[in-house]
C-alpha atoms as a PDB file:
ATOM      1  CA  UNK A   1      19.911 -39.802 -32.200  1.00  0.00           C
ATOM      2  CA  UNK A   2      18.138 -36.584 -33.786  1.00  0.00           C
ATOM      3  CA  UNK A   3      17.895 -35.637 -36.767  1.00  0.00           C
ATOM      4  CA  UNK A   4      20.464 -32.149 -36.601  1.00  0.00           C
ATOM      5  CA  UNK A   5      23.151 -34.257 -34.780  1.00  0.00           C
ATOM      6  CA  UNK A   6      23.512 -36.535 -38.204  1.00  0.00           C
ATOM      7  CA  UNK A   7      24.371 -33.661 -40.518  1.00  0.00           C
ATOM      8  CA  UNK A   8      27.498 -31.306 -40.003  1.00  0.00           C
ATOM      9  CA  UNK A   9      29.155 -28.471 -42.072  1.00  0.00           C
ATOM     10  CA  UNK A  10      32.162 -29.329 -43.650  1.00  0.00           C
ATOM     11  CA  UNK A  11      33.593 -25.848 -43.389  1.00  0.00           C
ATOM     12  CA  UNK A  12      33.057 -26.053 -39.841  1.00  0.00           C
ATOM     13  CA  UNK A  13      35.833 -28.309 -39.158  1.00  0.00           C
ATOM     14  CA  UNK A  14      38.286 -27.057 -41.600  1.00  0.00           C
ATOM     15  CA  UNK A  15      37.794 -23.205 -40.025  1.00  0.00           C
ATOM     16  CA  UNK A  16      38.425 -24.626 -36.425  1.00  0.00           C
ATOM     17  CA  UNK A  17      41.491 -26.625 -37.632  1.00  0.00           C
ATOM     18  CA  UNK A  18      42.576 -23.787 -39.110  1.00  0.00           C
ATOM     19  CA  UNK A  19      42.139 -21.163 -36.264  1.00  0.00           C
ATOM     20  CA  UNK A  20      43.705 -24.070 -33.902  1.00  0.00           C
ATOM     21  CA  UNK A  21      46.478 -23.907 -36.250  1.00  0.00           C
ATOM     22  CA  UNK A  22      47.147 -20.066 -35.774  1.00  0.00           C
ATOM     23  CA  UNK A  23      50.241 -19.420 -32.945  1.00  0.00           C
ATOM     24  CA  UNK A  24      49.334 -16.320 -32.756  1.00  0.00           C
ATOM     25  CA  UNK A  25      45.693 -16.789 -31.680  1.00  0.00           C
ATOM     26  CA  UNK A  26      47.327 -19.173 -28.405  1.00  0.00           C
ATOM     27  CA  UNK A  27      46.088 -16.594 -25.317  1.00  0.00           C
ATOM     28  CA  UNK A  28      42.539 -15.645 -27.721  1.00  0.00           C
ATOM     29  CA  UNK A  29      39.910 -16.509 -25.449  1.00  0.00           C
ATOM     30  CA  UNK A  30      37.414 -19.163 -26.249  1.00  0.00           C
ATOM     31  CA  UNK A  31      35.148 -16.241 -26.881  1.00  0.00           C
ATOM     32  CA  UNK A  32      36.820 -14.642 -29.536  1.00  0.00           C
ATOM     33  CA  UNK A  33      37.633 -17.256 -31.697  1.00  0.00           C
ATOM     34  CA  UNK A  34      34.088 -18.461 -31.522  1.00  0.00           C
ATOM     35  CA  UNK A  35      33.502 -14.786 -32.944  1.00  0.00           C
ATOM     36  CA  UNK A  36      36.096 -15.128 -35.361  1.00  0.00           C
ATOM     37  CA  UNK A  37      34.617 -18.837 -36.357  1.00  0.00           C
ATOM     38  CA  UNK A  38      31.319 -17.129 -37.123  1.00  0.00           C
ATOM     39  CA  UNK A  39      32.925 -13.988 -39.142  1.00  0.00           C
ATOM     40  CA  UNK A  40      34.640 -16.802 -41.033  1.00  0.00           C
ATOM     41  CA  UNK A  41      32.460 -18.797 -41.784  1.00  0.00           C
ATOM     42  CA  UNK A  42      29.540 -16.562 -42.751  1.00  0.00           C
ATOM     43  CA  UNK A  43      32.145 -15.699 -45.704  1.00  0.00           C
ATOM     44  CA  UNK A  44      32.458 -19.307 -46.477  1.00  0.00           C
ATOM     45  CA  UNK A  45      29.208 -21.716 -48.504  1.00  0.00           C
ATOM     46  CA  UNK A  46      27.706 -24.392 -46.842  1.00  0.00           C
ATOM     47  CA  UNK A  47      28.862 -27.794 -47.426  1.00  0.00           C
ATOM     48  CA  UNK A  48      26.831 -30.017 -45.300  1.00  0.00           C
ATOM     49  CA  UNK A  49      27.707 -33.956 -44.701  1.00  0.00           C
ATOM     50  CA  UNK A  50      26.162 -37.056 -43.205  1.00  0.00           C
ATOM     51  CA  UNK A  51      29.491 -38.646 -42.709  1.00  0.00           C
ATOM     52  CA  UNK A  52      32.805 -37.638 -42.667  1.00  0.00           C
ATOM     53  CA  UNK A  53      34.117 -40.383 -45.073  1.00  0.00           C
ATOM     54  CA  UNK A  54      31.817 -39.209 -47.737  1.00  0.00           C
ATOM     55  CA  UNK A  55      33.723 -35.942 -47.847  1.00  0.00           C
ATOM     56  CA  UNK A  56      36.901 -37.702 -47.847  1.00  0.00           C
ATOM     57  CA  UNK A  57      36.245 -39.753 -50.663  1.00  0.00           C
ATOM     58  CA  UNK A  58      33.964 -37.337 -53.073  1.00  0.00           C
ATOM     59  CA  UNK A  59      36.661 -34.745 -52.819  1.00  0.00           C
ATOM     60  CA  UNK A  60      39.270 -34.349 -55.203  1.00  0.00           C
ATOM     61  CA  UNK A  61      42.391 -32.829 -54.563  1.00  0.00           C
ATOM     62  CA  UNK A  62      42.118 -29.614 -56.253  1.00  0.00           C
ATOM     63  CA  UNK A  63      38.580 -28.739 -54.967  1.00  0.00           C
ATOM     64  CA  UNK A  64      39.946 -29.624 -51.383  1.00  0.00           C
ATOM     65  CA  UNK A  65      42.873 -27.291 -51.814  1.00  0.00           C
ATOM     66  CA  UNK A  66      40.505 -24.665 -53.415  1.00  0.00           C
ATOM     67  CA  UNK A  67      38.453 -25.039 -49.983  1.00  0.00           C
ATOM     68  CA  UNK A  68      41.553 -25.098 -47.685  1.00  0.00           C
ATOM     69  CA  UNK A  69      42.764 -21.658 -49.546  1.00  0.00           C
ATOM     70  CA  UNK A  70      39.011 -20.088 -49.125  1.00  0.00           C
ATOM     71  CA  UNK A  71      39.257 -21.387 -45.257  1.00  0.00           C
ATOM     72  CA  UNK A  72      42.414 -19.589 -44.650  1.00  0.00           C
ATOM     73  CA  UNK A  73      41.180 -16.299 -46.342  1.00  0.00           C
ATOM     74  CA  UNK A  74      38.104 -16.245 -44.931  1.00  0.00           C
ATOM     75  CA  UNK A  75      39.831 -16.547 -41.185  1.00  0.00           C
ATOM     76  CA  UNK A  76      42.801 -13.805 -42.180  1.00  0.00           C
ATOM     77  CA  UNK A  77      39.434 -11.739 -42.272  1.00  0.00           C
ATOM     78  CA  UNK A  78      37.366 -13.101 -39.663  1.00  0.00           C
ATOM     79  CA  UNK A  79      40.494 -11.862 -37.281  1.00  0.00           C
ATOM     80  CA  UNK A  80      41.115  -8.553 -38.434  1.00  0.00           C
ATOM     81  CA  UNK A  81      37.143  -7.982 -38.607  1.00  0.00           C
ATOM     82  CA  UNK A  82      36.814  -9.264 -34.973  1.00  0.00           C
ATOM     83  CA  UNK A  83      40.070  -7.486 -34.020  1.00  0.00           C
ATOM     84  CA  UNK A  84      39.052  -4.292 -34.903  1.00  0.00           C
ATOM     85  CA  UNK A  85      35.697  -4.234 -33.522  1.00  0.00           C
ATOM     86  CA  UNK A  86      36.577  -5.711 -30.401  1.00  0.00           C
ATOM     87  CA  UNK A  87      39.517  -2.454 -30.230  1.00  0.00           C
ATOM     88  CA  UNK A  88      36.523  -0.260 -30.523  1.00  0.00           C
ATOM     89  CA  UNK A  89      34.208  -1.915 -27.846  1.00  0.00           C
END
């Protein structure tokens, strides 16, 4: 196993749960939302992990809400940024 396989970015997961959560992103194309999943999180800090428990239990409930409510802004602008260049393209 190498070395950039053993680390991951929290935010990462959280912005693809979140896009996967949007209904009306259901016929976006793999491409876009990849797009959008940059735009988002290039507004979001890094959070890096080794494993996924550690995040789980260093957490507490308040900073993980905190995060989930910076996730969700951060995609509300990732679409209308990608949106609206993509109208002009």
């Amino acid at each position: 196993m190498s070395f950039e396989t053993q680390i991951s970015n929290y935010y990462e997961k959280l912005v693809v749960e979140e896009l996967g959560r949007r209904e009306d992103l259901a016929d976006t194309s793999d491409d876009v939302l990849i797009d959008m999943a940059c735009v988002a999180l290039n507004q979001l800090p890094s959070r890096y992990y080794r494993y996924s428990v550690d995040m789980a239990f260093y957490l507490s409930a308040s900073e993980n809400q905190a995060m989930e409510a910076d996730v969700k802004s951060a995609v509300d602008h990732a679409i209308s940024f990608v949106q609206a260049h993509k109208s002009r393209a």
